[in-house]
N, C-alpha and C. Protein backbone atom coordinates (compact mmCIF):
# COMPACT_ATOMS: atom_id res chain seq x y z
N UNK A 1 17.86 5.13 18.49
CA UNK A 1 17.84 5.32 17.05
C UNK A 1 18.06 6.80 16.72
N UNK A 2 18.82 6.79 15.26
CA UNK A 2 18.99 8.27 14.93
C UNK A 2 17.85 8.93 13.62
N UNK A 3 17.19 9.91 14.27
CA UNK A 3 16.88 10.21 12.85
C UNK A 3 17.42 10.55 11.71
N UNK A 4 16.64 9.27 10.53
CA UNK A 4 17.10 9.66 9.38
C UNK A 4 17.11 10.94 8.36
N UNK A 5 16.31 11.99 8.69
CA UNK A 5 16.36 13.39 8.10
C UNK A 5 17.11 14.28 8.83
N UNK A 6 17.64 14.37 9.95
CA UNK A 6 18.46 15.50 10.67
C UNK A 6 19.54 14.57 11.77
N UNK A 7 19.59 13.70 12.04
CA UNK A 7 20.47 12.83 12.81
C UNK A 7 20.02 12.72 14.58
N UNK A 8 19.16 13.69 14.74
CA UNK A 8 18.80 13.78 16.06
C UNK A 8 18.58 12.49 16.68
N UNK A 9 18.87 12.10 18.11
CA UNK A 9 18.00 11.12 18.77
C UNK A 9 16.52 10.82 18.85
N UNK A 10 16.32 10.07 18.29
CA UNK A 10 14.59 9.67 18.51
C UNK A 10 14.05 9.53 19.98
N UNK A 11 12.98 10.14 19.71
CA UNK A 11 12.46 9.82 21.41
C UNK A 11 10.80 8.83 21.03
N UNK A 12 10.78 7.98 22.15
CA UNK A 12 9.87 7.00 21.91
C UNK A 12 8.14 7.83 22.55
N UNK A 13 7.56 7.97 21.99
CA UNK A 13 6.01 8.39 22.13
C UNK A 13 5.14 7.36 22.38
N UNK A 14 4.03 7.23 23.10
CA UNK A 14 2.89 5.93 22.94
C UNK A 14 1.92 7.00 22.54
N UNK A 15 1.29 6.41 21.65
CA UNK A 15 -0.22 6.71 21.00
C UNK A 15 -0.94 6.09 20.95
N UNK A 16 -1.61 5.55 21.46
CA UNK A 16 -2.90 4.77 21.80
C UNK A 16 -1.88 2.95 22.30
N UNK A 17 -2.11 2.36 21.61
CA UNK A 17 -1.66 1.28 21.78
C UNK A 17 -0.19 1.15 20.84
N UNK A 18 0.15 2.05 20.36
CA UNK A 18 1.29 1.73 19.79
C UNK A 18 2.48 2.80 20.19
N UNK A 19 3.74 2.19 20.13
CA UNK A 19 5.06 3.65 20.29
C UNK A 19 5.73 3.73 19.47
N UNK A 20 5.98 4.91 19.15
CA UNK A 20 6.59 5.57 17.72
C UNK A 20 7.85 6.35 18.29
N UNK A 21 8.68 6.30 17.13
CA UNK A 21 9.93 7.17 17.62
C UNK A 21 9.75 9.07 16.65
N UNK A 22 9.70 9.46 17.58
CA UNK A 22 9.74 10.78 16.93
C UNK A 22 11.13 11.40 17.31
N UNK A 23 11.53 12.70 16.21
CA UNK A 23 12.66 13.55 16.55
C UNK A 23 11.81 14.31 17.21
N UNK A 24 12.01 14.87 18.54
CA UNK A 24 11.83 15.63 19.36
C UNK A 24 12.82 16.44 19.40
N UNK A 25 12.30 17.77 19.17
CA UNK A 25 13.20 18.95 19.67
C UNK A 25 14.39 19.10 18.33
N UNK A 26 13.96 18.51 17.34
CA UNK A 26 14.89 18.22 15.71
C UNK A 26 14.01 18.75 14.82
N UNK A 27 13.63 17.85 13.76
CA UNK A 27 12.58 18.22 12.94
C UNK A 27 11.66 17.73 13.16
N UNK A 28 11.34 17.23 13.60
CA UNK A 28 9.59 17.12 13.89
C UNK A 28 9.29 15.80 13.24
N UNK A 29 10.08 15.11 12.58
CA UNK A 29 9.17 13.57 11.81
C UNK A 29 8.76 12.58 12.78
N UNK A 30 8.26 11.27 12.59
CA UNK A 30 8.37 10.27 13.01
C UNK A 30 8.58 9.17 12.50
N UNK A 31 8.67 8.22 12.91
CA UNK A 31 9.28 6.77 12.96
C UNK A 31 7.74 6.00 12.83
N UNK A 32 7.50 5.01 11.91
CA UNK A 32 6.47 3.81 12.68
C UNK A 32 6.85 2.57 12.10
N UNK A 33 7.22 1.91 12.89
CA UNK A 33 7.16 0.53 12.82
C UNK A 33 6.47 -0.40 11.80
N UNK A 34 6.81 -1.35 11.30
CA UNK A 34 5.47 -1.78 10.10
C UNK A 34 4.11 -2.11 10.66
N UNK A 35 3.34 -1.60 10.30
CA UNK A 35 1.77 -1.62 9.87
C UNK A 35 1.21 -0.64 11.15
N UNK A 36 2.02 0.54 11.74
CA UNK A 36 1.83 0.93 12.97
C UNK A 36 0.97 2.00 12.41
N UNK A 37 1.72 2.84 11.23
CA UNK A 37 0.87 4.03 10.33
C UNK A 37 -0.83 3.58 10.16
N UNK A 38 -0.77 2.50 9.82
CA UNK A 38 -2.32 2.47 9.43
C UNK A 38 -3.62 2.71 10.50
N UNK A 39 -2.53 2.36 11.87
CA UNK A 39 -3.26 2.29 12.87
C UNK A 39 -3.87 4.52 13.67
N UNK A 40 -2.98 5.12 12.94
CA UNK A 40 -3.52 6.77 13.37
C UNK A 40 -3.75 7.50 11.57
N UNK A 41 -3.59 6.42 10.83
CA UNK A 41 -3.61 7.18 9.49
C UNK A 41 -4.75 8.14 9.49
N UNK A 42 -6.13 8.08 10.05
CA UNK A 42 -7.31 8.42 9.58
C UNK A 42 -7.74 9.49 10.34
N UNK A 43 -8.15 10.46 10.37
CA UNK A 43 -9.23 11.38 11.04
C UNK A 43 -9.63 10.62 12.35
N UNK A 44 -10.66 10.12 12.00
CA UNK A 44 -11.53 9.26 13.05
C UNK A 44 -10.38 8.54 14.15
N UNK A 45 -9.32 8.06 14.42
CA UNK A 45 -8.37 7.45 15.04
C UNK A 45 -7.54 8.39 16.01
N UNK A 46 -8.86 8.23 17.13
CA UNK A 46 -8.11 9.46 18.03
C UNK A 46 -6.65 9.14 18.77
N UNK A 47 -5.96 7.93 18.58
CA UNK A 47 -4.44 8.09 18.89
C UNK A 47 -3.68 8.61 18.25
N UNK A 48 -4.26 9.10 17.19
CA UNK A 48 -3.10 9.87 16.50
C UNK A 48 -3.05 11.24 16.79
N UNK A 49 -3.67 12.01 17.00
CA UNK A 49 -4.11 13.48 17.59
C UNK A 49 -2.73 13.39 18.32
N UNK A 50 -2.16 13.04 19.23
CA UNK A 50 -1.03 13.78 20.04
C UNK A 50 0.07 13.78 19.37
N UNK A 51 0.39 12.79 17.49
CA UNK A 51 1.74 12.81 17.45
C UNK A 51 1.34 14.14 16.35
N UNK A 52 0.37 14.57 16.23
CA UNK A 52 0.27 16.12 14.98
C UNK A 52 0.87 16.94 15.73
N UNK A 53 1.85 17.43 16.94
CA UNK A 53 2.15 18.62 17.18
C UNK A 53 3.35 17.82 17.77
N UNK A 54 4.28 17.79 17.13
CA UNK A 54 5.54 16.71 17.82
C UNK A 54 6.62 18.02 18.06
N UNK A 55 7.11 18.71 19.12
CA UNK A 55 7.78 19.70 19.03
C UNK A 55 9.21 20.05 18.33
N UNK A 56 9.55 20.48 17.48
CA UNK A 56 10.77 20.56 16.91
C UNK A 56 11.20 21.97 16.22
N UNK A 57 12.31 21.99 16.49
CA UNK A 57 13.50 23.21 16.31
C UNK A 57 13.07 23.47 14.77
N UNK A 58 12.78 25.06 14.76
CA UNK A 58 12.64 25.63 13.68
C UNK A 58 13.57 26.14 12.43
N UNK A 59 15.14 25.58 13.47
CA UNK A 59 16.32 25.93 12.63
C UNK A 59 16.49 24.76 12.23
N UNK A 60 15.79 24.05 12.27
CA UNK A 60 16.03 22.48 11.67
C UNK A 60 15.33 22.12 10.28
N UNK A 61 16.19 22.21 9.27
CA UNK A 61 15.23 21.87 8.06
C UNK A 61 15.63 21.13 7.21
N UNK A 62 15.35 19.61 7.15
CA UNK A 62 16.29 18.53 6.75
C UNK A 62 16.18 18.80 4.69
N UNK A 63 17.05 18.59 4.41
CA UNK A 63 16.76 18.72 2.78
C UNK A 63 15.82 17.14 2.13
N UNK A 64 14.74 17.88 1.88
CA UNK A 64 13.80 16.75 0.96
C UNK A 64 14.20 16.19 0.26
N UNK A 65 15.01 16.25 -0.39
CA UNK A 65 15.18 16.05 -1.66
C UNK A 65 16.75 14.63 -1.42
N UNK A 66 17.36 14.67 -0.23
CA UNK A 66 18.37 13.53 0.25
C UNK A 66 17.55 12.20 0.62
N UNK A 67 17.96 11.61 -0.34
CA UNK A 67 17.59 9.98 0.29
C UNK A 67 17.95 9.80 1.62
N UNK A 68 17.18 8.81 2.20
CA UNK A 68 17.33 8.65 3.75
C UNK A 68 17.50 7.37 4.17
N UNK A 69 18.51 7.44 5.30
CA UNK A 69 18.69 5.25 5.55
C UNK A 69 17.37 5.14 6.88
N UNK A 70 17.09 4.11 6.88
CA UNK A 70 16.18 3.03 7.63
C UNK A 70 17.12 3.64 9.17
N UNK A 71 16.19 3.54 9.86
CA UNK A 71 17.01 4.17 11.45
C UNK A 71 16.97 3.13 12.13
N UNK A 72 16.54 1.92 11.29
CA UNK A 72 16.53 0.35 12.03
C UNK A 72 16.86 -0.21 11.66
N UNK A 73 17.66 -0.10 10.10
CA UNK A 73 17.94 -1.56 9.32
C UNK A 73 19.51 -0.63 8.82
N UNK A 74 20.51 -1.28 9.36
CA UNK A 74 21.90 -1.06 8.42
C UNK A 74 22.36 -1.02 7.52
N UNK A 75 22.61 0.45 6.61
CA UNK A 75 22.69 1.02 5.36
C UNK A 75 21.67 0.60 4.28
N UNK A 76 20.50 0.19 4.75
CA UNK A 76 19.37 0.55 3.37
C UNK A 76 18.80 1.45 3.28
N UNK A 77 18.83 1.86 2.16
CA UNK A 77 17.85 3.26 2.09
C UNK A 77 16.42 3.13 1.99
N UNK A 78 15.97 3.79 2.09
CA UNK A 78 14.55 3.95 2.20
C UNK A 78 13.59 4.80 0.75
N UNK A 79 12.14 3.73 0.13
CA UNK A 79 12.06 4.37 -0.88
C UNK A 79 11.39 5.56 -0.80
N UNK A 80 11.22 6.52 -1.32
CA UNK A 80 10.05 6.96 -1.30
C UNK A 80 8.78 7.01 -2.36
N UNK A 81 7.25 7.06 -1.96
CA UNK A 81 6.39 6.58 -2.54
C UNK A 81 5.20 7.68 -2.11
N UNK A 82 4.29 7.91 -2.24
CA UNK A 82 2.96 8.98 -2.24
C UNK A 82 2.22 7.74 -1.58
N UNK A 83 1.84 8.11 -0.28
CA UNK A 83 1.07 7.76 0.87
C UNK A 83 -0.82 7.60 0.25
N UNK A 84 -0.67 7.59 -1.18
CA UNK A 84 -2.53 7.50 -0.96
C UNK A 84 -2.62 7.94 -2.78
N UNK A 85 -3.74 7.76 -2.90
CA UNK A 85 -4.36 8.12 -4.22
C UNK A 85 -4.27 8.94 -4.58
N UNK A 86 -4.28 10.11 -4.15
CA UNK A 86 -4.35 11.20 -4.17
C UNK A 86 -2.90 11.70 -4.36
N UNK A 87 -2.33 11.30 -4.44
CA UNK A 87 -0.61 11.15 -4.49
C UNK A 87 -0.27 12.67 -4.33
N UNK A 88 -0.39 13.02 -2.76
CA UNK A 88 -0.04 14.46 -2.32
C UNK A 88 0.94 14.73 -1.19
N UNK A 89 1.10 13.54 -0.66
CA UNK A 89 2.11 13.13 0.52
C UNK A 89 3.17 12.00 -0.23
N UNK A 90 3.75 12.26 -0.24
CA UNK A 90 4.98 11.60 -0.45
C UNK A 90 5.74 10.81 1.09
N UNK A 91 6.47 9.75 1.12
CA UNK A 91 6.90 8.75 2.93
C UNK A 91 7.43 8.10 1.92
N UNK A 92 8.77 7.91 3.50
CA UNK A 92 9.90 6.95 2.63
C UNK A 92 9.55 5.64 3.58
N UNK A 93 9.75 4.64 3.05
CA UNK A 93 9.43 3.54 3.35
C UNK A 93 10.75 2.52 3.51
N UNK A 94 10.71 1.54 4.35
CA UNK A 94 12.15 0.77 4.23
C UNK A 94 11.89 -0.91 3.21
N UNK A 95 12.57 -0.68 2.43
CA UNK A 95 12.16 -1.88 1.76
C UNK A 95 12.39 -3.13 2.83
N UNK A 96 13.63 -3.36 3.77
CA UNK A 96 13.84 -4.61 4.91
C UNK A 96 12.44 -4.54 5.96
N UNK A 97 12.42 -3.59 6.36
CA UNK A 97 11.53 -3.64 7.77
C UNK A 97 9.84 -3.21 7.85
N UNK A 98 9.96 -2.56 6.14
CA UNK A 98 8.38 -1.73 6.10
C UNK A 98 8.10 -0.95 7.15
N UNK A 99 9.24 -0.42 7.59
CA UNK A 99 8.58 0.76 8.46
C UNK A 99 8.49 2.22 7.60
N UNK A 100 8.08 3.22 8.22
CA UNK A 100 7.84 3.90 7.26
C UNK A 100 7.90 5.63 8.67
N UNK A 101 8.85 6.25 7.82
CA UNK A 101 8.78 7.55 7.93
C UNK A 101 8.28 8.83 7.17
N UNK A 102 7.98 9.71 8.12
CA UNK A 102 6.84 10.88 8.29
C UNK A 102 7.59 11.79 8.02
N UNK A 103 8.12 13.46 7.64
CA UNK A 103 8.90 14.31 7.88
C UNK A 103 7.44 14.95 8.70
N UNK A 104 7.69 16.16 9.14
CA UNK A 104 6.77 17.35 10.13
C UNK A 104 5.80 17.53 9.03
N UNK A 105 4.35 17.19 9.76
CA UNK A 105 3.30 17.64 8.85
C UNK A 105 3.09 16.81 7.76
N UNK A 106 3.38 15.84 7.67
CA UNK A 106 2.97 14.80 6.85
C UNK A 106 1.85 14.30 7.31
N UNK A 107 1.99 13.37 8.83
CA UNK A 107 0.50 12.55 9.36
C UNK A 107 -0.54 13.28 9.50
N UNK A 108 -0.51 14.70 9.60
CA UNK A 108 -1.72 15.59 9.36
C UNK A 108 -2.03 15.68 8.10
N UNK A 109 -0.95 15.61 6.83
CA UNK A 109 -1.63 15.53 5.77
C UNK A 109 -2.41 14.47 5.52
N UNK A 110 -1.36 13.35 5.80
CA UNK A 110 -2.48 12.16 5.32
C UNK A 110 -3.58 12.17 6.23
N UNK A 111 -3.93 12.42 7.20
CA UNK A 111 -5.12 12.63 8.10
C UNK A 111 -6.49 12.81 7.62
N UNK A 112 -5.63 14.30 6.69
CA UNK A 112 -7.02 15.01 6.16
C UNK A 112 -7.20 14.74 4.67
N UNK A 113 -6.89 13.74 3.89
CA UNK A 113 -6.48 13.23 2.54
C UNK A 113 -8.28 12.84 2.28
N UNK A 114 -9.15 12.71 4.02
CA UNK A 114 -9.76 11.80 3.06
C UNK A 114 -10.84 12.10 4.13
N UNK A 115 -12.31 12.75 3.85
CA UNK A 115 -13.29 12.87 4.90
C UNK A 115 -13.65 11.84 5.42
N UNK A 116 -14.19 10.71 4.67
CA UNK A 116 -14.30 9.74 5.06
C UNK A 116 -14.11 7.83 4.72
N UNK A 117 -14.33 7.05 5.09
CA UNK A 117 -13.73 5.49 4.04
C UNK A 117 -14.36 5.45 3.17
N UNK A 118 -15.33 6.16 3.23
CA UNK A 118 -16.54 5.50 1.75
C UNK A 118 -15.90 6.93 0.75
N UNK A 119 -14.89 7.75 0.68
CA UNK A 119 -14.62 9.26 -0.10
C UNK A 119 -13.08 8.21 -0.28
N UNK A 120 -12.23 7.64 0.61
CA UNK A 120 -11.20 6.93 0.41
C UNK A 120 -11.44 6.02 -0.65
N UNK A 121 -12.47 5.02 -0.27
CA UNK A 121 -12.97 3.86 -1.09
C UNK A 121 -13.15 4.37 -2.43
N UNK A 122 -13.55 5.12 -2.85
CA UNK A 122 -14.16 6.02 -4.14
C UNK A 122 -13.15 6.24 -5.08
N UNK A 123 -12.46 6.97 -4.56
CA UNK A 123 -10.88 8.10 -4.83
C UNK A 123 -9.92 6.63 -5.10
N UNK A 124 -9.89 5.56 -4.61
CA UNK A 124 -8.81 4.45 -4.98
C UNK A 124 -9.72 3.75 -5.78
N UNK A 125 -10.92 3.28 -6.18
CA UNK A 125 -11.58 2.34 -7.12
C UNK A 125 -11.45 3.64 -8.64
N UNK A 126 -11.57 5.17 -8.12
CA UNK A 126 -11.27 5.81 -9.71
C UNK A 126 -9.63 5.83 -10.15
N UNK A 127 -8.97 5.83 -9.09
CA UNK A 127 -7.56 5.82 -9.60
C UNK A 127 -7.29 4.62 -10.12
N UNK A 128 -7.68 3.19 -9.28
CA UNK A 128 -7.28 2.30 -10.00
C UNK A 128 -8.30 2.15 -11.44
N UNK A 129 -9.09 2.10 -11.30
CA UNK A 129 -10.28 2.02 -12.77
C UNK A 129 -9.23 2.97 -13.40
N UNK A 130 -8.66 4.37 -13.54
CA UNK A 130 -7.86 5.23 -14.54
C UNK A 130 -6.57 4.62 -15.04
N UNK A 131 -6.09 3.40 -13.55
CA UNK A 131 -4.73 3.07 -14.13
C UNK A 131 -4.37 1.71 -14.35
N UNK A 132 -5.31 0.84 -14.14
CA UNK A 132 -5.58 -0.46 -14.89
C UNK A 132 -6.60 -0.47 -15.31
N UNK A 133 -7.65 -0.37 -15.48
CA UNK A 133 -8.68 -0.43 -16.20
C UNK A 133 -9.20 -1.01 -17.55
N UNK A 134 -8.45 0.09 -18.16
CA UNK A 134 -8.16 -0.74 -19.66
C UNK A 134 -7.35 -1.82 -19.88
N UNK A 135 -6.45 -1.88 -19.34
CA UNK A 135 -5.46 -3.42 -19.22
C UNK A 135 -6.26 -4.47 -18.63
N UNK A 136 -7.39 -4.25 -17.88
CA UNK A 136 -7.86 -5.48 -17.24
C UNK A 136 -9.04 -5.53 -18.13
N UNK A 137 -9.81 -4.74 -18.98
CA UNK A 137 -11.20 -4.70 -19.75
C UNK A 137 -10.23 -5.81 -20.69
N UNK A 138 -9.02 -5.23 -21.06
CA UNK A 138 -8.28 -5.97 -22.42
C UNK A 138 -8.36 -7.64 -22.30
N UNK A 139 -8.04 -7.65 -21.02
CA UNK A 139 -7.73 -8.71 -20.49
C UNK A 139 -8.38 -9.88 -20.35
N UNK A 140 -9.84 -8.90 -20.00
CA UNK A 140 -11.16 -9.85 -19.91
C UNK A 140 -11.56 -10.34 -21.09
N UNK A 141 -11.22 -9.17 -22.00
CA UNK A 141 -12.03 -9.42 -23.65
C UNK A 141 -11.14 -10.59 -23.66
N UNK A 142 -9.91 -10.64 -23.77
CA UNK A 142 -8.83 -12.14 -24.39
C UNK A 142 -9.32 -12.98 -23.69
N UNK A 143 -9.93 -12.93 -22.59
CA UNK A 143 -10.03 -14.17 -21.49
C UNK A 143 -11.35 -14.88 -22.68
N UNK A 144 -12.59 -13.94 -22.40
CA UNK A 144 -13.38 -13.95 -23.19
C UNK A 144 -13.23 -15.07 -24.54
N UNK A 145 -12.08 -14.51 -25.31
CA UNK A 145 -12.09 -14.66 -26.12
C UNK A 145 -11.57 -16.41 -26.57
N UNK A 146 -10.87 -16.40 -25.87
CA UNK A 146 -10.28 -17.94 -25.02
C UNK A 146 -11.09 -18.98 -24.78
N UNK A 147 -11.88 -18.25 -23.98
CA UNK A 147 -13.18 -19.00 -23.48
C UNK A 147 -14.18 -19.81 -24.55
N UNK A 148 -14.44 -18.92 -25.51
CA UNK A 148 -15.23 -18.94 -26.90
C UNK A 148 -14.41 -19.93 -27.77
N UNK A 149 -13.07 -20.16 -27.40
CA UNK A 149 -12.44 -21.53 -28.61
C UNK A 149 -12.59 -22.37 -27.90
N UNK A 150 -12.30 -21.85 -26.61
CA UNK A 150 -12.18 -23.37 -25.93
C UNK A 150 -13.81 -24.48 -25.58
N UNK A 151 -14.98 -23.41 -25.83
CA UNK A 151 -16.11 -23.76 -25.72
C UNK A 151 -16.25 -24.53 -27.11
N UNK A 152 -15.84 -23.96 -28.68
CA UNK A 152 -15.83 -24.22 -29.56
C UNK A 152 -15.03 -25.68 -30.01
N UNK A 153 -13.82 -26.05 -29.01
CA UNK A 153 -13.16 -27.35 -29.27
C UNK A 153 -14.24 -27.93 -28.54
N UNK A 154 -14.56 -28.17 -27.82
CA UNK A 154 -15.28 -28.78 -26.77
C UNK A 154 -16.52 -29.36 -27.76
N UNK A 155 -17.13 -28.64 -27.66
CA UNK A 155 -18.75 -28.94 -28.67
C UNK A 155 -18.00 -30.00 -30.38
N UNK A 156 -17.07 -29.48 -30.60
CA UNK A 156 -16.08 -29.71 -32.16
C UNK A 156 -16.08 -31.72 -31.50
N UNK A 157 -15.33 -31.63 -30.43
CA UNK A 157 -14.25 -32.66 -29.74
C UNK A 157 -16.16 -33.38 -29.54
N UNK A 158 -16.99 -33.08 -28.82
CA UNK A 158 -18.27 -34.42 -28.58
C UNK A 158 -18.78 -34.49 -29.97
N UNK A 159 -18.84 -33.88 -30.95
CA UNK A 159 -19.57 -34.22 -32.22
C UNK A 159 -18.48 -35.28 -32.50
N UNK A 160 -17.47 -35.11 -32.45
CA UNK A 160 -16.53 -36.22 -33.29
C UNK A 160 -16.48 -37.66 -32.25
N UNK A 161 -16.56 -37.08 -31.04
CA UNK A 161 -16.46 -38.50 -30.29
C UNK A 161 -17.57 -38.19 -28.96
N UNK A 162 -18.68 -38.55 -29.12
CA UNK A 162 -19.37 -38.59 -28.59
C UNK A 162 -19.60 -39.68 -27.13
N UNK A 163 -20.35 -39.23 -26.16
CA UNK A 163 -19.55 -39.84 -24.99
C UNK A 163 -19.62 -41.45 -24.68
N UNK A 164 -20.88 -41.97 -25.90
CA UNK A 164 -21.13 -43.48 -25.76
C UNK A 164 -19.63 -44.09 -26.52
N UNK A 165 -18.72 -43.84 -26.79
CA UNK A 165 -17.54 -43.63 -27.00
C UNK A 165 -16.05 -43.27 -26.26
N UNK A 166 -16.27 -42.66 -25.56
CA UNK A 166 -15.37 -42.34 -24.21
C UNK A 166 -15.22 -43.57 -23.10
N UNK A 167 -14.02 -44.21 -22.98
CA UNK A 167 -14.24 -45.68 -22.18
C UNK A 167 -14.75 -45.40 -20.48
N UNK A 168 -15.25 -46.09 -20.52
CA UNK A 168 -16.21 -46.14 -18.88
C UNK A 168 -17.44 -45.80 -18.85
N UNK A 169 -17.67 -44.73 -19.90
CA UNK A 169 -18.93 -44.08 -20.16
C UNK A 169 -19.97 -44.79 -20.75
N UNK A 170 -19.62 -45.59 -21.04
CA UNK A 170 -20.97 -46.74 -21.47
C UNK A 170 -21.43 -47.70 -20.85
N UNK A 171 -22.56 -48.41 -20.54
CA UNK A 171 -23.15 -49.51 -19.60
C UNK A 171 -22.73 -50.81 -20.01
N UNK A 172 -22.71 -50.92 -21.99
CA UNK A 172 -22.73 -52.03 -22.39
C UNK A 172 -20.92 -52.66 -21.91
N UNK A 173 -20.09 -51.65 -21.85
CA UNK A 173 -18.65 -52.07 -21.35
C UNK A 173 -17.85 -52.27 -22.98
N UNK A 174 -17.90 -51.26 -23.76
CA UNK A 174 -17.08 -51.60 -24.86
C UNK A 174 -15.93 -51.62 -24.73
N UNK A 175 -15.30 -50.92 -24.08
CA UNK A 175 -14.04 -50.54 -24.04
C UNK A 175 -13.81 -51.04 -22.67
């Protein structure tokens, strides 16, 4: 595979139980496979410690700002999206394969994004509470509100036909 930020050959790394393609001796990114990131995303996840110092050429400096193709999937590009709540890392992602690339110094950012799961957990229940929140309070009130007619036909619907009235519901067999 070629890397998608500088064209270099990828070289394959193992980190704990998983192998990643990094540019070695290029720019420094890596490659992970889908759902491979989640597995060194964190502090605590000591397989990730060996891919934070991935060695690469200092005359190498891919432009940020160029969309990038999938180094596994043929001519799709890759989106990019902010790696966390905190929306401070930016990773392009492949919409076909969900794999997801790193440029140099990214997996250390996201590393340190977050002391710990219960500071993660926190930081995504306030972002989402800031960015649905009110759409879902709205939501509840209408549900709410729904609820209250439909309780209201209901009680409306047995005053008018009460259940000794409803066929089967009676012993004597009127209906």
């Amino acid at each position: 595979m070629k890397c998608p930020a500088c064209g270099n050959a990828l070289t394959e790394l193992q980190a704990g139980d998983i192998k990643v393609d990094a540019c070695k001796g290029g720019c420094g990114g890596i490659w992970f496979d889908s759902f491979e990131l989640q597995k060194v995303d964190e502090s605590h996840e000591h397989a990730g410690e060996g891919l934070l110092d991935i060695e690469r050429n200092p005359g190498v400096r891919p432009d940020p700002s160029q969309r990038r193709k999938c180094p596994k999937c043929d001519d799709l590009v890759m989106m990019r999206h902010f790696a966390g709540v905190k929306q401070q890392v930016e990773v392009d992602e492949c919409p076909g394969c969900a794999g997801v690339w790193l440029d140099a110094g990214e997996l250390a950012a996201i590393r340190t994004q977050f002391a710990s799961t219960e500071e993660r957990d926190k930081a995504t229940e306030a972002y989402f509470s800031k960015t649905v929140g009110a759409e879902l309070a709205k939501m509840a009130k209408q549900s709410e509100a729904e609820a209250a007619r439909a309780r209201k036909f209901a009680r409306l619907f047995r005053f008018i036909c009460p259940s000794y009235y409803i066929p089967g519901d009676q012993p004597w067999g009127a209906f």
